[in-house]
PDB file of N, CA and C in Angstrom:
ATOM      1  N   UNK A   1     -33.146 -23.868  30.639  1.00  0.00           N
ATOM      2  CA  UNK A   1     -33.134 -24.634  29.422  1.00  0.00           C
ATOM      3  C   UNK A   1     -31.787 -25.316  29.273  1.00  0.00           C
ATOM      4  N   UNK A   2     -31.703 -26.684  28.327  1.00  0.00           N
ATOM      5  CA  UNK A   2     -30.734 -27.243  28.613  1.00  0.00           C
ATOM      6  C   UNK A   2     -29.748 -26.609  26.891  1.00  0.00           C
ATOM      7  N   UNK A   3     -28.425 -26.562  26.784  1.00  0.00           N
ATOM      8  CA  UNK A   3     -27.927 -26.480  25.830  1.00  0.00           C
ATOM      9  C   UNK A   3     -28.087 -27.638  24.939  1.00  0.00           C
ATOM     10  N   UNK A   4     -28.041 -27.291  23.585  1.00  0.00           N
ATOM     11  CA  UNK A   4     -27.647 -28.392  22.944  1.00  0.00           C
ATOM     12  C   UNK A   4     -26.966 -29.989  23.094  1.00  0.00           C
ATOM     13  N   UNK A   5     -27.222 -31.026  22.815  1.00  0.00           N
ATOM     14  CA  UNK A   5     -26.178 -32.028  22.764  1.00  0.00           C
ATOM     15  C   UNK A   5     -24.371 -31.565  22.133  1.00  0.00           C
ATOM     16  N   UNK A   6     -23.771 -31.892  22.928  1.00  0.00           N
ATOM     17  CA  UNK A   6     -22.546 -31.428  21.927  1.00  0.00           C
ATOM     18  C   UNK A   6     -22.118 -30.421  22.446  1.00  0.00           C
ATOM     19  N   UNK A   7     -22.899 -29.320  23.095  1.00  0.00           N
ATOM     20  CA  UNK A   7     -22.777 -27.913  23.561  1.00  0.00           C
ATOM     21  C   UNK A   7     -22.301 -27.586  24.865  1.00  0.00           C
ATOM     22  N   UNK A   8     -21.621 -26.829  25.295  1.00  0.00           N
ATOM     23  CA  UNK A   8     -21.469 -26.337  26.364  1.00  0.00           C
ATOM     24  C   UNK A   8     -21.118 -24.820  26.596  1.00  0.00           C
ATOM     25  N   UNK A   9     -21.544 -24.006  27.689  1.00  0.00           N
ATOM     26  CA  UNK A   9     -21.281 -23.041  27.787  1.00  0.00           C
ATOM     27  C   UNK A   9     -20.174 -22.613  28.645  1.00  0.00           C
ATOM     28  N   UNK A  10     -19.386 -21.683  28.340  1.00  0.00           N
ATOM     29  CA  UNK A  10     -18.073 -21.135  28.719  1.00  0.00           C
ATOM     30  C   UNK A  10     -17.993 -19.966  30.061  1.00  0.00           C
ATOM     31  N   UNK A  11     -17.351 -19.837  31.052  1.00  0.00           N
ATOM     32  CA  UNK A  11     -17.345 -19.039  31.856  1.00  0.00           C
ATOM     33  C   UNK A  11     -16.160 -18.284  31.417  1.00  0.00           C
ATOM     34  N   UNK A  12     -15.727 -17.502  31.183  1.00  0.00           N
ATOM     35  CA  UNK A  12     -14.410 -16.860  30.649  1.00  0.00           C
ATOM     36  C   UNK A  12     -14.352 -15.826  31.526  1.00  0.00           C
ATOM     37  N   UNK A  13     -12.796 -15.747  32.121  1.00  0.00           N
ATOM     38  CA  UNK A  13     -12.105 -14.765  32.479  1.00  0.00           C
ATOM     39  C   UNK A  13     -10.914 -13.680  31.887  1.00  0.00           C
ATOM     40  N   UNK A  14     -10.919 -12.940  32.420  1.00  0.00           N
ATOM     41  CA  UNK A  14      -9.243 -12.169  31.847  1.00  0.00           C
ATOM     42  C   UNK A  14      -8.236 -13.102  32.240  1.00  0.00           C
ATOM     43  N   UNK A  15      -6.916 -13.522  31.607  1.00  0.00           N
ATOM     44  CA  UNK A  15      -5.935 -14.210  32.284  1.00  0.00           C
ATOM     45  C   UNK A  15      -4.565 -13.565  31.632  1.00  0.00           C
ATOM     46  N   UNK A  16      -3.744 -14.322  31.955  1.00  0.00           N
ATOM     47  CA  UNK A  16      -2.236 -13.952  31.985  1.00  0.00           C
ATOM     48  C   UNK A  16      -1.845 -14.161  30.462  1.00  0.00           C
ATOM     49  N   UNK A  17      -1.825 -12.864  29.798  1.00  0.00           N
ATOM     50  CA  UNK A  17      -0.933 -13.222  28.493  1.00  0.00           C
ATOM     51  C   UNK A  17       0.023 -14.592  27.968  1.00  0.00           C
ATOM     52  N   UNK A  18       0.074 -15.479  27.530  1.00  0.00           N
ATOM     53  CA  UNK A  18       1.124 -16.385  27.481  1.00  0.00           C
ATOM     54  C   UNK A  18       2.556 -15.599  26.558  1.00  0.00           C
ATOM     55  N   UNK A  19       3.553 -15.853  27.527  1.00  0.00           N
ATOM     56  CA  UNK A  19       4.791 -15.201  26.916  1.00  0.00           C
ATOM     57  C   UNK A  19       4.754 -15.003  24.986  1.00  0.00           C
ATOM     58  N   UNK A  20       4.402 -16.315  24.392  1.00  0.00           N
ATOM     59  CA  UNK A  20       4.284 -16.648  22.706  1.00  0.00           C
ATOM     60  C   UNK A  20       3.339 -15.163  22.540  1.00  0.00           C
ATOM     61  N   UNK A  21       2.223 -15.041  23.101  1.00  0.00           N
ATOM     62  CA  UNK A  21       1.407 -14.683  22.365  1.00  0.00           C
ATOM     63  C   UNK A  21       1.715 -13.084  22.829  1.00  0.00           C
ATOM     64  N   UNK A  22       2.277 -12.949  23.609  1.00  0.00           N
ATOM     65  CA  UNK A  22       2.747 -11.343  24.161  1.00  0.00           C
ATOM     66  C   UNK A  22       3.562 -11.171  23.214  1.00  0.00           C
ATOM     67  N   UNK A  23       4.767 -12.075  23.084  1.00  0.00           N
ATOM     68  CA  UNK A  23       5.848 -11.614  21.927  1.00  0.00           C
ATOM     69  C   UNK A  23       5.398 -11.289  20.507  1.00  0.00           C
ATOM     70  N   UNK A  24       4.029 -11.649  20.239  1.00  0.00           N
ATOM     71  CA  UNK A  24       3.381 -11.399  18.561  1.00  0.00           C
ATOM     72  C   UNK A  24       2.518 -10.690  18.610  1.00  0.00           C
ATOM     73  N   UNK A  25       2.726  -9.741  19.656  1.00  0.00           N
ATOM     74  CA  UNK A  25       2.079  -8.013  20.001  1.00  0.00           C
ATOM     75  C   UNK A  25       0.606  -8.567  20.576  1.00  0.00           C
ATOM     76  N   UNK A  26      -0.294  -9.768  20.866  1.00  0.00           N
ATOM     77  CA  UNK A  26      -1.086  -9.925  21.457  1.00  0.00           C
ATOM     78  C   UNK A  26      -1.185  -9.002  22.784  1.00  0.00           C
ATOM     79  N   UNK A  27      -2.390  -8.867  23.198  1.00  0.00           N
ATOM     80  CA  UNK A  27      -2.815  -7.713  24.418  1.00  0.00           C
ATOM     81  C   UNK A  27      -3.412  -8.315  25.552  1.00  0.00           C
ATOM     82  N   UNK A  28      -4.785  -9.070  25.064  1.00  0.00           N
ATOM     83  CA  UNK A  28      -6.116  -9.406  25.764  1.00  0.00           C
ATOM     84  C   UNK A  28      -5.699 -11.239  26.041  1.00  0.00           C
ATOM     85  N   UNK A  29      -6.045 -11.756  26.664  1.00  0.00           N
ATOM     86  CA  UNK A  29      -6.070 -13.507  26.656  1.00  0.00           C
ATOM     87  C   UNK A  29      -7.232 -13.477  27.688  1.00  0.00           C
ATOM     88  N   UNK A  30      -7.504 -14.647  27.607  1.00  0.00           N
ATOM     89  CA  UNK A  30      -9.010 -15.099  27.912  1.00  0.00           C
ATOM     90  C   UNK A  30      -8.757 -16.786  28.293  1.00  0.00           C
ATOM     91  N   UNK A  31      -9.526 -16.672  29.987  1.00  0.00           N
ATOM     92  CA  UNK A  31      -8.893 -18.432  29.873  1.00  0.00           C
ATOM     93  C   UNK A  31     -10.460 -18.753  30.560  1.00  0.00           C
ATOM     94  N   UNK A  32     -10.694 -19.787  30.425  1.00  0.00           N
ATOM     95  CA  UNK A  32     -11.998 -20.789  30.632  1.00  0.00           C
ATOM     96  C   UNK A  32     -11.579 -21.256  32.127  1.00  0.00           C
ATOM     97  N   UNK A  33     -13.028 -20.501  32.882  1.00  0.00           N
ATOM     98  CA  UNK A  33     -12.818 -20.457  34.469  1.00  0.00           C
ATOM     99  C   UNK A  33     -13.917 -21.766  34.902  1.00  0.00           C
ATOM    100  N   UNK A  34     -14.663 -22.238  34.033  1.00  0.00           N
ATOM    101  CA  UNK A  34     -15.616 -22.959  34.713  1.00  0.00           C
ATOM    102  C   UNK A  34     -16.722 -23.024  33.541  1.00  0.00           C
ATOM    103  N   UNK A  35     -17.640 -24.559  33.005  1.00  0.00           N
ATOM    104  CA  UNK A  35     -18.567 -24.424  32.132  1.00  0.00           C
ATOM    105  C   UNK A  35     -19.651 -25.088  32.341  1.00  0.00           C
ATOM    106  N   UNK A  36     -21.110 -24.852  32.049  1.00  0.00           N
ATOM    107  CA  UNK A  36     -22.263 -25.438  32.186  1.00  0.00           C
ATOM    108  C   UNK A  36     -22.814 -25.805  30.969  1.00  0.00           C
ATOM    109  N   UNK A  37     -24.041 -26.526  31.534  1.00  0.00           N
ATOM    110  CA  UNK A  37     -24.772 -27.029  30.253  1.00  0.00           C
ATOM    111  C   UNK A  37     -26.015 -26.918  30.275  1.00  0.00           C
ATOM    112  N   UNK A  38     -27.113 -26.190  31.442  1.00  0.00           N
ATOM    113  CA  UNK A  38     -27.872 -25.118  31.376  1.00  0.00           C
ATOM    114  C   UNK A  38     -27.723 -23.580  31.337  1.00  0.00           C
ATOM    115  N   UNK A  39     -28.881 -22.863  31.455  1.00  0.00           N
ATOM    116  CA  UNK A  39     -28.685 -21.966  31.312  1.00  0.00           C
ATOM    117  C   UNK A  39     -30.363 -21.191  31.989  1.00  0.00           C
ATOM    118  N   UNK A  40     -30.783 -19.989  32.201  1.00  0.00           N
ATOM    119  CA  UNK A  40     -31.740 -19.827  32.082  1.00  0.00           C
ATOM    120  C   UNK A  40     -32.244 -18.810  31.262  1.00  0.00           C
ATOM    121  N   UNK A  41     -33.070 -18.501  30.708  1.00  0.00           N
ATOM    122  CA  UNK A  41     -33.485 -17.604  30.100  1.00  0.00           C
ATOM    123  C   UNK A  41     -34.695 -16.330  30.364  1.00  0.00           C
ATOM    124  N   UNK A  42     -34.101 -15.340  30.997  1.00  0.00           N
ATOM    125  CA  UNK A  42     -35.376 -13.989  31.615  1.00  0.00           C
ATOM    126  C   UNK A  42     -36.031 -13.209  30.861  1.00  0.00           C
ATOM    127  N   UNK A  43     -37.246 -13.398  30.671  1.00  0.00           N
ATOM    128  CA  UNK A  43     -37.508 -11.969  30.062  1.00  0.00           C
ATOM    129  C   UNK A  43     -38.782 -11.695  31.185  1.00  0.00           C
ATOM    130  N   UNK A  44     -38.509 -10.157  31.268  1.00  0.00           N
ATOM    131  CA  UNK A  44     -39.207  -9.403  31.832  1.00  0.00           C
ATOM    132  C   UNK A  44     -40.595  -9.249  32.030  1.00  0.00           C
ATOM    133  N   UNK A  45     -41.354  -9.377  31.001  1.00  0.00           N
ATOM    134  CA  UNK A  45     -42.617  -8.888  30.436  1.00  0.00           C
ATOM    135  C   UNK A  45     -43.193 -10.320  30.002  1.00  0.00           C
ATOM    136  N   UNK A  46     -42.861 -11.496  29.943  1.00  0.00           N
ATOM    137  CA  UNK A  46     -43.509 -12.484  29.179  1.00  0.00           C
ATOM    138  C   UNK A  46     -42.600 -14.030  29.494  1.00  0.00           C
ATOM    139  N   UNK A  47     -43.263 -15.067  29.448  1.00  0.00           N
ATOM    140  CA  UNK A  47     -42.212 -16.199  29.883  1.00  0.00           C
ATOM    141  C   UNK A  47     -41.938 -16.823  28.359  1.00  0.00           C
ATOM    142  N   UNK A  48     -40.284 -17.117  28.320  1.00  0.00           N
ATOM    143  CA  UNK A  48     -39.948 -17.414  26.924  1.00  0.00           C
ATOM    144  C   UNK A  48     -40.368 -18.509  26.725  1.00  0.00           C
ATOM    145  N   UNK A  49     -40.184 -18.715  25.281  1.00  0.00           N
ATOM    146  CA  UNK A  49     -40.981 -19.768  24.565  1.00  0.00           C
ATOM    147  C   UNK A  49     -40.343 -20.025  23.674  1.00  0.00           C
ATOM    148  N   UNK A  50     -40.765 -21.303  22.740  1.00  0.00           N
ATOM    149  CA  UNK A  50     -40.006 -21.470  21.282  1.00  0.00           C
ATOM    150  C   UNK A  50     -39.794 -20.425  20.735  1.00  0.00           C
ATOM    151  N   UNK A  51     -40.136 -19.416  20.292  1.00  0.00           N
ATOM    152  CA  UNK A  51     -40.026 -18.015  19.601  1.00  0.00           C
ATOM    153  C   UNK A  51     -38.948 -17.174  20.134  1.00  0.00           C
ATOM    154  N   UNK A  52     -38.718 -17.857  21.157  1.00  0.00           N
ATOM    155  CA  UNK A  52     -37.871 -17.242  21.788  1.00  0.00           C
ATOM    156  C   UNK A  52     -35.853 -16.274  21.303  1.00  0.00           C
ATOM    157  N   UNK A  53     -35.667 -15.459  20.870  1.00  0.00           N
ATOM    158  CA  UNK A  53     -34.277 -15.476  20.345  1.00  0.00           C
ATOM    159  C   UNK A  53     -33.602 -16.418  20.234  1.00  0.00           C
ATOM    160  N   UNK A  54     -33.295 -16.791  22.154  1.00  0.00           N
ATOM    161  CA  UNK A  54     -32.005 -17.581  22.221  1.00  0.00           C
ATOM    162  C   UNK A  54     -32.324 -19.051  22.352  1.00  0.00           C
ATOM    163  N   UNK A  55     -33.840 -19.579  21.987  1.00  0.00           N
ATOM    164  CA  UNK A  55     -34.461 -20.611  21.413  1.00  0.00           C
ATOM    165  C   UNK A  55     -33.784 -20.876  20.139  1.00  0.00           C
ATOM    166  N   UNK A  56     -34.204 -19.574  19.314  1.00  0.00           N
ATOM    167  CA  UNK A  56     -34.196 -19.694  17.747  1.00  0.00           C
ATOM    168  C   UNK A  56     -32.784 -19.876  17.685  1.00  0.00           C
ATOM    169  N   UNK A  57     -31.714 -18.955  18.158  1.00  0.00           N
ATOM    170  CA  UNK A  57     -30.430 -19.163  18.110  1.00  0.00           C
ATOM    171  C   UNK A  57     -29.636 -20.371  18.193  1.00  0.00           C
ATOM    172  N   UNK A  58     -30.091 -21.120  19.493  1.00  0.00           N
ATOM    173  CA  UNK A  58     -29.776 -22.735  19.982  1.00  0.00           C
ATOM    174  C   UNK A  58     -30.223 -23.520  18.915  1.00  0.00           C
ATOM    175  N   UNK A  59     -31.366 -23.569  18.484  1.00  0.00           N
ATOM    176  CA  UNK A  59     -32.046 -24.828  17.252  1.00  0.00           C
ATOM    177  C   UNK A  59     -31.015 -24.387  15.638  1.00  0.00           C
ATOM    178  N   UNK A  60     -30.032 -23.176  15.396  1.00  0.00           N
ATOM    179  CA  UNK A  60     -29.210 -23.446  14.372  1.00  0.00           C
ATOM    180  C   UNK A  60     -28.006 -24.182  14.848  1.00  0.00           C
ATOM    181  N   UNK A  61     -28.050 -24.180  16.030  1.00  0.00           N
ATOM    182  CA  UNK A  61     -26.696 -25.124  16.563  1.00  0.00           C
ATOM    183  C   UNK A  61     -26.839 -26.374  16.133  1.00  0.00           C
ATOM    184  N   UNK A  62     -28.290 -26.969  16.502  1.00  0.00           N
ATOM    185  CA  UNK A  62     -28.713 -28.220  16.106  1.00  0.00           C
ATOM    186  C   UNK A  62     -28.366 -28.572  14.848  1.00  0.00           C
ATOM    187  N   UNK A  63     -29.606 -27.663  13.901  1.00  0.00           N
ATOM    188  CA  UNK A  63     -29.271 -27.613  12.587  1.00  0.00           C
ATOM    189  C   UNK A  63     -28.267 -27.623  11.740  1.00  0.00           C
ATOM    190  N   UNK A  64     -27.087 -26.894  11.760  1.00  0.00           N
ATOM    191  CA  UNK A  64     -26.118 -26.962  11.519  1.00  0.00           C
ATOM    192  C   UNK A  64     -25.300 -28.443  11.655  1.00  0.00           C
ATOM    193  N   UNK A  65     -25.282 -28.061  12.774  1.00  0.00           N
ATOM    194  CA  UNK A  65     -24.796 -30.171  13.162  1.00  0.00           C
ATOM    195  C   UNK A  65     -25.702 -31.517  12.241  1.00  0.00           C
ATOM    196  N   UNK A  66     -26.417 -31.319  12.206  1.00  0.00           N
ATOM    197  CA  UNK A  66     -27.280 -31.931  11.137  1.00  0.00           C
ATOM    198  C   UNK A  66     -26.926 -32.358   9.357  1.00  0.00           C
ATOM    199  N   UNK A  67     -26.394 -30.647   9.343  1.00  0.00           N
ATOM    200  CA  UNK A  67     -26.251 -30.503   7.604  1.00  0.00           C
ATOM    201  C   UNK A  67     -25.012 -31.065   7.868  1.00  0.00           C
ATOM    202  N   UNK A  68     -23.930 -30.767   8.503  1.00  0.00           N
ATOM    203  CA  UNK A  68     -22.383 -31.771   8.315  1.00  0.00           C
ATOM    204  C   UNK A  68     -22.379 -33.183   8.546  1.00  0.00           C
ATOM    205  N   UNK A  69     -23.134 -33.222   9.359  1.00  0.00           N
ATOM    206  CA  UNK A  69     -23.302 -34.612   9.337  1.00  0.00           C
ATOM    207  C   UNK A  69     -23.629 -35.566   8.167  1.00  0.00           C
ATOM    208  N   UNK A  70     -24.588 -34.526   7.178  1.00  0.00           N
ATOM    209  CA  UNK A  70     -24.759 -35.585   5.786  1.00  0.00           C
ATOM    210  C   UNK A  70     -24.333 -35.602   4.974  1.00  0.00           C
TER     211      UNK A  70
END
């Protein structure tokens, strides 16, 4: 399935603290290794569909974008 217009999905890794954010007791950093704009979706027992969670989840992305827009 394709993401949203507007959307993209994130590959995230662990990465190297940046010195700033080590000095203000930060721990964890997280850097963006690579991103797509499909995706697929498995379920086990049944082939997804509109009803789907991460259907329903994706169409408030839409939505949302919608209501700011007016």
């Amino acid at each position: 399935m394709a993401l949203p217009e507007g959307c993209q999905g994130l590959y995230l890794g662990t990465g190297t603290v940046p010195f700033e954010s080590a000095a203000a007791g930060v721990s964890k950093f997280h850097e963006i290794r690579g991103t797509f704009a499909e995706a697929t979706v498995w379920q086990h027992d049944r082939d997804p569909g509109q009803d789907d969670p991460v259907h329903r989840a994706l169409n408030w992305v839409e939505l949302a974008a919608a209501i700011h827009d007016m």
